[in-house]
PDB file of N, CA and C in Angstrom:
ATOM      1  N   UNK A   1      96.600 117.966 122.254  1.00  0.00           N
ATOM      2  CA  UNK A   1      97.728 117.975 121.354  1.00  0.00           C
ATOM      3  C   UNK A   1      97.537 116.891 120.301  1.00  0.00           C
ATOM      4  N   UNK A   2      97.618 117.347 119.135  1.00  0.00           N
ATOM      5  CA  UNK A   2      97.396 116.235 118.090  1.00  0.00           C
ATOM      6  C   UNK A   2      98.906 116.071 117.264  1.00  0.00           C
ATOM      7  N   UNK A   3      98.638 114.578 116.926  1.00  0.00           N
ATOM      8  CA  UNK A   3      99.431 113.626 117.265  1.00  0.00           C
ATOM      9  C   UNK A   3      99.682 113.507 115.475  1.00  0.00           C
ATOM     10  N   UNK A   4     100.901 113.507 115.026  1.00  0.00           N
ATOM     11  CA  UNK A   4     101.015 113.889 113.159  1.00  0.00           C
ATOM     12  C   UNK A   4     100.929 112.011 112.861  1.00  0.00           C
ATOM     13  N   UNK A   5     100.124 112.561 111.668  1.00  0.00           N
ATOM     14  CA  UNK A   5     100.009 110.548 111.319  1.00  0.00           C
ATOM     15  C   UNK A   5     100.085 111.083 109.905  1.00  0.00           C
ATOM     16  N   UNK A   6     100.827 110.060 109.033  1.00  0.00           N
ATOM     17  CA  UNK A   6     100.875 109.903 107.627  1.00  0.00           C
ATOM     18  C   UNK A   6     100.450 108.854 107.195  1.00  0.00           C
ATOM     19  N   UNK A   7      99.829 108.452 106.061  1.00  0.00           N
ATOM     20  CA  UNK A   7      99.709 107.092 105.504  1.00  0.00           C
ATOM     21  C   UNK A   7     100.054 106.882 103.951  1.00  0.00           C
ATOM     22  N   UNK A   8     100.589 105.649 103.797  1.00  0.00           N
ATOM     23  CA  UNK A   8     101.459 105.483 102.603  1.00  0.00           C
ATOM     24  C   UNK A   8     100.521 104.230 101.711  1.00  0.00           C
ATOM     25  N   UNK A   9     100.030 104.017 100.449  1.00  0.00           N
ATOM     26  CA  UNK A   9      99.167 103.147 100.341  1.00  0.00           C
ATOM     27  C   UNK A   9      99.762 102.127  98.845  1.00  0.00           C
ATOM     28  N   UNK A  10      99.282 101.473  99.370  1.00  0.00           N
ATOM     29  CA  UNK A  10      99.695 100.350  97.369  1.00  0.00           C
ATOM     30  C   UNK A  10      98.386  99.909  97.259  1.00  0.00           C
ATOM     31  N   UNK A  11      97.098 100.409  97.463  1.00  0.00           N
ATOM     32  CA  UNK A  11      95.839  99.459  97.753  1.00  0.00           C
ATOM     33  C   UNK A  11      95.069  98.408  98.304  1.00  0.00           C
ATOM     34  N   UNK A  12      96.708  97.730  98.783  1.00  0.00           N
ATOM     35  CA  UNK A  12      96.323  96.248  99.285  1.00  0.00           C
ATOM     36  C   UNK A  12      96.133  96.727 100.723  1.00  0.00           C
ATOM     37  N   UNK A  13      97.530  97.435 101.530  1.00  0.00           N
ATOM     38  CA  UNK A  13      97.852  97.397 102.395  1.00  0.00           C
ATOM     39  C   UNK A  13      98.572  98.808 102.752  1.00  0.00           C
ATOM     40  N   UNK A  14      97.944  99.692 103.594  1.00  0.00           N
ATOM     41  CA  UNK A  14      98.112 101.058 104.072  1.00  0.00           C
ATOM     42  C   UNK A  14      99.377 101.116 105.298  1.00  0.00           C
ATOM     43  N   UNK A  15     100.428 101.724 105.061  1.00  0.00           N
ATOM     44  CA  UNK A  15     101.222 102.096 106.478  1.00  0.00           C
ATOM     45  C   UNK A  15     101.281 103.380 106.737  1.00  0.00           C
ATOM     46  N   UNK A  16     101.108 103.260 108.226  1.00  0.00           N
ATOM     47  CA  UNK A  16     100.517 104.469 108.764  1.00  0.00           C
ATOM     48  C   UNK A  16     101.708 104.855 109.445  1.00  0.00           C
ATOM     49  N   UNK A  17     102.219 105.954 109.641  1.00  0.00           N
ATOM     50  CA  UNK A  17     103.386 106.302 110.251  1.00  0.00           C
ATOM     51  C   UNK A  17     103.425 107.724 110.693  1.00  0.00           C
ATOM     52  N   UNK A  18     103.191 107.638 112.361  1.00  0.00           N
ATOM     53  CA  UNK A  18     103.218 108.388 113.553  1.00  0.00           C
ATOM     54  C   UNK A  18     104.638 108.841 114.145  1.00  0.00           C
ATOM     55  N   UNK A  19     105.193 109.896 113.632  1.00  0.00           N
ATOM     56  CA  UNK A  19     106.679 110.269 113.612  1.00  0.00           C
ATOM     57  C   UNK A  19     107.056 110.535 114.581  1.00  0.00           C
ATOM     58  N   UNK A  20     106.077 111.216 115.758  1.00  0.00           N
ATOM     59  CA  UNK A  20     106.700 111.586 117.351  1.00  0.00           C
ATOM     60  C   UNK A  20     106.539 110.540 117.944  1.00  0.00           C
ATOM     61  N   UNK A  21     106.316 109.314 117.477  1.00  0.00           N
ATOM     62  CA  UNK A  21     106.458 107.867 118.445  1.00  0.00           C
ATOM     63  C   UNK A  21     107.929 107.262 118.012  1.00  0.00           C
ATOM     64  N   UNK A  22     108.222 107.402 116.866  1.00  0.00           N
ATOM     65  CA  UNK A  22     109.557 107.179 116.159  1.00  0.00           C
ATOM     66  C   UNK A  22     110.897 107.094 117.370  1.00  0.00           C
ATOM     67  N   UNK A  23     111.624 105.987 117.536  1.00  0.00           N
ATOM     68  CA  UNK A  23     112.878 105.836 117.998  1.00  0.00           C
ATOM     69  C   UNK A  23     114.040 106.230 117.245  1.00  0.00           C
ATOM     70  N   UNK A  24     113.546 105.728 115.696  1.00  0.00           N
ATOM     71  CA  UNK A  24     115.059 106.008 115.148  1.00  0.00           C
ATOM     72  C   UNK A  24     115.815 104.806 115.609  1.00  0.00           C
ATOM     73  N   UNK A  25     115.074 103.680 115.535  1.00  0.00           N
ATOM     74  CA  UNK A  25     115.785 102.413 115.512  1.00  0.00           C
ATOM     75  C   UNK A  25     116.189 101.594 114.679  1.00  0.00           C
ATOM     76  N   UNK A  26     115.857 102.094 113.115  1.00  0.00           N
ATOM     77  CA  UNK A  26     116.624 101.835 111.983  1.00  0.00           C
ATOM     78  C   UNK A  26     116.106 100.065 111.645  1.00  0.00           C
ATOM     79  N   UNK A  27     115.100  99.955 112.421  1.00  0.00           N
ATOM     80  CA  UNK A  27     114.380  98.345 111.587  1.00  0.00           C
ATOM     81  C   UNK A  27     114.108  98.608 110.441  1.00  0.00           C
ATOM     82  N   UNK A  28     113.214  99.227 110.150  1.00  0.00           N
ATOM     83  CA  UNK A  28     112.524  99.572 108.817  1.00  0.00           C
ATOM     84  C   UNK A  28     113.449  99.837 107.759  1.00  0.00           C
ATOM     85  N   UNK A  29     114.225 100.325 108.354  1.00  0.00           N
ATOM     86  CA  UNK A  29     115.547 100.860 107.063  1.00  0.00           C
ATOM     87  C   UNK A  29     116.627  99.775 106.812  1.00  0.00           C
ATOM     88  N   UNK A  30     116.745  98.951 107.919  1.00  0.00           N
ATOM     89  CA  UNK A  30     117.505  97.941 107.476  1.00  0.00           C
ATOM     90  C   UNK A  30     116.957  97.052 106.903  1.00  0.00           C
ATOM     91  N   UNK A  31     115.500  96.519 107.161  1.00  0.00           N
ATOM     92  CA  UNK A  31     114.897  95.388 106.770  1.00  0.00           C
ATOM     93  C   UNK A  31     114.460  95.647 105.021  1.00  0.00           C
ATOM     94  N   UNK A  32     114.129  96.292 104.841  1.00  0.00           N
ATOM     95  CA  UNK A  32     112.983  96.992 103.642  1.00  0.00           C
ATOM     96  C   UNK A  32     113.753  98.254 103.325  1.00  0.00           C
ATOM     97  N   UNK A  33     114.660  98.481 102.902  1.00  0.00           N
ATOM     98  CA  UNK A  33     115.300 100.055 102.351  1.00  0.00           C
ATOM     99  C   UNK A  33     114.912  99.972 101.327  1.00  0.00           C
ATOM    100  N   UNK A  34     114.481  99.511 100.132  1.00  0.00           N
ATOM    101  CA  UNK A  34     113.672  99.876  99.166  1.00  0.00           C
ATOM    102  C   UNK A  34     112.312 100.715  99.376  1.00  0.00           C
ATOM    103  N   UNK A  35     111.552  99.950 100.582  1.00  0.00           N
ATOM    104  CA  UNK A  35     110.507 100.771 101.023  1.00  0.00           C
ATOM    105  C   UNK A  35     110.786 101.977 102.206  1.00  0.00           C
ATOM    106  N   UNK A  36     111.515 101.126 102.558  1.00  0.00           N
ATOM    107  CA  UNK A  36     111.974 103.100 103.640  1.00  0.00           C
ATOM    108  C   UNK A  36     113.257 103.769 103.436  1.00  0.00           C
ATOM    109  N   UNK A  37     113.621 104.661 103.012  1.00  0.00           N
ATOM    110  CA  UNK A  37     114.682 105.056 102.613  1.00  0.00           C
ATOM    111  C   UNK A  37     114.726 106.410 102.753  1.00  0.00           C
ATOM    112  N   UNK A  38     115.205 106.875 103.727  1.00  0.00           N
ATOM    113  CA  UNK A  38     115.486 108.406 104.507  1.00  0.00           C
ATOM    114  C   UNK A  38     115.462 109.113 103.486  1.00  0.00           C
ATOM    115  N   UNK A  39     116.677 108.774 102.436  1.00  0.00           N
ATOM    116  CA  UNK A  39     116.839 109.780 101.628  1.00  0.00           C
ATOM    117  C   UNK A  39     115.723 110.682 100.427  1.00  0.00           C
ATOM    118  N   UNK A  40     114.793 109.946 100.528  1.00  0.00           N
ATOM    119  CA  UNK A  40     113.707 110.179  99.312  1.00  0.00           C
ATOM    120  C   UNK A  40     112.274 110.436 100.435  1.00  0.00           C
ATOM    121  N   UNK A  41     111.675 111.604  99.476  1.00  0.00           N
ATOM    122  CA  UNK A  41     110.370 112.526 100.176  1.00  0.00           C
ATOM    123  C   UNK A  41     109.626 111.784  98.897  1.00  0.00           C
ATOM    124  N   UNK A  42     108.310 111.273  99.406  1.00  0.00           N
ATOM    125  CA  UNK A  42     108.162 110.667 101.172  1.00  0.00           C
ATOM    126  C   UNK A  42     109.303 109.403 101.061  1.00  0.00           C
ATOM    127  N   UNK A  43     109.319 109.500 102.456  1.00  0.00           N
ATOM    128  CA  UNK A  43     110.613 108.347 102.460  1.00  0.00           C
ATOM    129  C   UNK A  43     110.018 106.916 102.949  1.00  0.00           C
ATOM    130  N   UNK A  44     108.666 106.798 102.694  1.00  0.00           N
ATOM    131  CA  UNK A  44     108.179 105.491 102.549  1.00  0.00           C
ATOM    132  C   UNK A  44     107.587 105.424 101.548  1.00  0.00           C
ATOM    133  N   UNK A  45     107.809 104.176 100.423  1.00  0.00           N
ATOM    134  CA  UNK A  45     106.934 104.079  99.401  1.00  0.00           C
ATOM    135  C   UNK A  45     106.475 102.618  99.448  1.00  0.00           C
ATOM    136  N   UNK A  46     105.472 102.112  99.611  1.00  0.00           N
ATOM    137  CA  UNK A  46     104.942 100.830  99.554  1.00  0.00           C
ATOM    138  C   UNK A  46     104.525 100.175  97.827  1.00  0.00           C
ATOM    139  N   UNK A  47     105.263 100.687  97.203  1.00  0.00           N
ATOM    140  CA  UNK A  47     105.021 100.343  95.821  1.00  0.00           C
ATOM    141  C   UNK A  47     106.108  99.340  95.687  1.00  0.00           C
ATOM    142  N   UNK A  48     107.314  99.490  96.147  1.00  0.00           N
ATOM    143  CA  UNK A  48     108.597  98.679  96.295  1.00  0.00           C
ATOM    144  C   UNK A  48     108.736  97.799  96.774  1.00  0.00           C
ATOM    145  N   UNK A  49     108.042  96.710  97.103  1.00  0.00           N
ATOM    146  CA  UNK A  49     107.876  95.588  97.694  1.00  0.00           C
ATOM    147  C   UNK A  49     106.471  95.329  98.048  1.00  0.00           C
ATOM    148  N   UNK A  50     106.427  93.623  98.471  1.00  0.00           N
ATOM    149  CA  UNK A  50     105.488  92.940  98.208  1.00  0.00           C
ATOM    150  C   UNK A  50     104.587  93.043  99.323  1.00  0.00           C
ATOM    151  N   UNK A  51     103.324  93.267  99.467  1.00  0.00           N
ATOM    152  CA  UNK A  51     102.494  93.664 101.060  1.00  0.00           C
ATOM    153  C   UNK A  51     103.254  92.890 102.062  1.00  0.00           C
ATOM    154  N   UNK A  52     103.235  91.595 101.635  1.00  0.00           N
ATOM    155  CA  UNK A  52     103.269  90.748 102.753  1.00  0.00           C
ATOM    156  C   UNK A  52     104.366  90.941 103.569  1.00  0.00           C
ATOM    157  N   UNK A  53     105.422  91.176 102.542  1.00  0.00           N
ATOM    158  CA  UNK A  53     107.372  91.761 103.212  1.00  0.00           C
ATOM    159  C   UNK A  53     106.805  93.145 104.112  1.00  0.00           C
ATOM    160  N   UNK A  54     106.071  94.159 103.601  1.00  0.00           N
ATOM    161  CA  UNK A  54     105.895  95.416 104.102  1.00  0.00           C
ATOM    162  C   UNK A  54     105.360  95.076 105.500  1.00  0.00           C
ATOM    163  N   UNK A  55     104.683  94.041 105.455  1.00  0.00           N
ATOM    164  CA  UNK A  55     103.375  94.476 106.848  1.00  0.00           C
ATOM    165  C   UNK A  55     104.709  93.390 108.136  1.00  0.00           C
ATOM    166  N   UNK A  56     105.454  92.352 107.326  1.00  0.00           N
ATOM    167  CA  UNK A  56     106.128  91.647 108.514  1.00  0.00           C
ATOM    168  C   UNK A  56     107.431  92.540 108.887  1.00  0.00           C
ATOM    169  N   UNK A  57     107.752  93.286 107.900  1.00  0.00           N
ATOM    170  CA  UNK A  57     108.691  94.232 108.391  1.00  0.00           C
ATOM    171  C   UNK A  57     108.097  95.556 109.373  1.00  0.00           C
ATOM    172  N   UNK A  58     106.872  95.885 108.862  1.00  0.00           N
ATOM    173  CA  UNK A  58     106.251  97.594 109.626  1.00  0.00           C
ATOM    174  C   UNK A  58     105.884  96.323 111.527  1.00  0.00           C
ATOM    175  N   UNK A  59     106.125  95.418 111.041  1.00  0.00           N
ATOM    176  CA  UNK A  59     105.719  94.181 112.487  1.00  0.00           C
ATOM    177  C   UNK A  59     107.136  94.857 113.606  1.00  0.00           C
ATOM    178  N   UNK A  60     108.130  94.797 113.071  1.00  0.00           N
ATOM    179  CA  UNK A  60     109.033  95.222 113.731  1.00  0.00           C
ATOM    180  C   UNK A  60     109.576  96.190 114.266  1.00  0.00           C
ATOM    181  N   UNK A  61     108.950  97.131 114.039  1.00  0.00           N
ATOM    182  CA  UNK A  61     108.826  98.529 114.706  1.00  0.00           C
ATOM    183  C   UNK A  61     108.821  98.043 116.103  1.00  0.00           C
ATOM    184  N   UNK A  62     109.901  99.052 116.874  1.00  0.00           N
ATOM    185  CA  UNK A  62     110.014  98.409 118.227  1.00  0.00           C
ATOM    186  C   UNK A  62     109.117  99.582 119.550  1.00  0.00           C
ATOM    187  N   UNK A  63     108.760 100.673 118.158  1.00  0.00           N
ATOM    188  CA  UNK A  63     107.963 101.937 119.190  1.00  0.00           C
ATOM    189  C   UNK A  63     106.536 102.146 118.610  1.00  0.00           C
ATOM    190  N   UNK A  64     106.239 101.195 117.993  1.00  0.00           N
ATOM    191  CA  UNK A  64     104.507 101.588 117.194  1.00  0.00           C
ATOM    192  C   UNK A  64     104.353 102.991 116.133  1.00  0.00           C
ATOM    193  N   UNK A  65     105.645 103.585 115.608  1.00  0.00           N
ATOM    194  CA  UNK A  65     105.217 104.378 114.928  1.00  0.00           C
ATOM    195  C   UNK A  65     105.069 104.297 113.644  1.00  0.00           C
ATOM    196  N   UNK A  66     105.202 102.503 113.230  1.00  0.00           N
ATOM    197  CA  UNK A  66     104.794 102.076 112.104  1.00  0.00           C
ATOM    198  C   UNK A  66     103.888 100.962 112.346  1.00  0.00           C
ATOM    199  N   UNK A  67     102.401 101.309 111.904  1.00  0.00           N
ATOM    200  CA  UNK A  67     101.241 100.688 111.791  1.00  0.00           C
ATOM    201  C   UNK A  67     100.703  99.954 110.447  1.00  0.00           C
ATOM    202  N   UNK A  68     100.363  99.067 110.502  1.00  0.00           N
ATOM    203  CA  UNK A  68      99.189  99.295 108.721  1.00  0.00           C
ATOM    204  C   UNK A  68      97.953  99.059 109.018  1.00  0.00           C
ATOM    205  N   UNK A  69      97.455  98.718 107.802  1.00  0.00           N
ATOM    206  CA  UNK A  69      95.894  98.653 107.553  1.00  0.00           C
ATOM    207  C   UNK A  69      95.859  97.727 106.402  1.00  0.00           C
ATOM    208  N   UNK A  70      95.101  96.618 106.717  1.00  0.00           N
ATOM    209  CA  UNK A  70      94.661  95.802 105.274  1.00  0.00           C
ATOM    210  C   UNK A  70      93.722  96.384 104.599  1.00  0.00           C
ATOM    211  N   UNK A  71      93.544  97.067 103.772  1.00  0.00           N
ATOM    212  CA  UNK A  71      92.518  97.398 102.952  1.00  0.00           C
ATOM    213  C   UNK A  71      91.557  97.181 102.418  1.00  0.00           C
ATOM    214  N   UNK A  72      91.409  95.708 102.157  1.00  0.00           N
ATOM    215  CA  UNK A  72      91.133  94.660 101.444  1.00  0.00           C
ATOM    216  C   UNK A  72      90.007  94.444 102.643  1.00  0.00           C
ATOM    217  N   UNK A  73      90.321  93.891 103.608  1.00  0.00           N
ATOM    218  CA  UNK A  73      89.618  93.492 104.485  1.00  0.00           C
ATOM    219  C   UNK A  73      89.170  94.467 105.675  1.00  0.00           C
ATOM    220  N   UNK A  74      89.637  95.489 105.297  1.00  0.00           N
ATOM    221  CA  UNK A  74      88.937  96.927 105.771  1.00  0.00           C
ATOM    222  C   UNK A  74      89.031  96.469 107.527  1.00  0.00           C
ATOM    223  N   UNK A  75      90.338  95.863 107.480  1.00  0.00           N
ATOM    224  CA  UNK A  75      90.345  95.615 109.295  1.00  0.00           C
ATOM    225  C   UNK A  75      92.043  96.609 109.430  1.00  0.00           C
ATOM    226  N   UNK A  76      91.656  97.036 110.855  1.00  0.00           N
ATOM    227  CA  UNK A  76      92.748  97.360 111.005  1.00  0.00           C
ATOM    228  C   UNK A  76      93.469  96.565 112.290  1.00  0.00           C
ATOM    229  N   UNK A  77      94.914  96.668 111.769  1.00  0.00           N
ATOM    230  CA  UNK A  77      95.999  95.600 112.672  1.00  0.00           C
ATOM    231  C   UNK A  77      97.149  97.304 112.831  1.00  0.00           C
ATOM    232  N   UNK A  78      97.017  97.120 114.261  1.00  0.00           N
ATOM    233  CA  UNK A  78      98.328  97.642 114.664  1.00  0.00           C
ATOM    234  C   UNK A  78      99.310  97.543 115.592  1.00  0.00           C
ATOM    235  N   UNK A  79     100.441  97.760 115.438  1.00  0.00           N
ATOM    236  CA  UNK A  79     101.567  97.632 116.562  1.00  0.00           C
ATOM    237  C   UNK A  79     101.194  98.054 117.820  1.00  0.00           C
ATOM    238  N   UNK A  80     101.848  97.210 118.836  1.00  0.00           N
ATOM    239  CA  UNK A  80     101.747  97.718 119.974  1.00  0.00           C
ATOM    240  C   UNK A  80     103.070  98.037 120.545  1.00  0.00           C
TER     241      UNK A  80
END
């Protein structure tokens, strides 16, 4: 069974977002609603704020279905 992954990019810094891991715990939307915002397809845009806000907020995901990727340094960091 494969597993749906999206990724959202500004160049610096990639978020990856795995929707059947999703709680629906509303971090992301409270912390960063400029960058996540239900209402708008896609409803993540990483253009709206600054990497560094994006990657300590996608930190708070309390189910791993928000990941990133530094780009830059071509390493990947993800939630557990």
């Amino acid at each position: 069974m494969s597993q749906k992954t999206f990724k959202y990019t500004n160049g610096e810094v990639t978020v990856v977002w795995k929707p059947d891991l999703c709680i629906h715990s509303g971090n992301c939307v409270r912390g960063l609603p400029k960058v996540f915002d239900i209402k708008r397809k896609p409803w993540i845009d990483v253009n709206q704020s600054d990497s560094i806000l994006i990657v300590e907020q996608v930190k708070k995901c309390p189910s791993g279905a928000l990941s990133y990727i530094m780009n830059a340094s071509n390493t990947k960091e993800f939630i557990k």
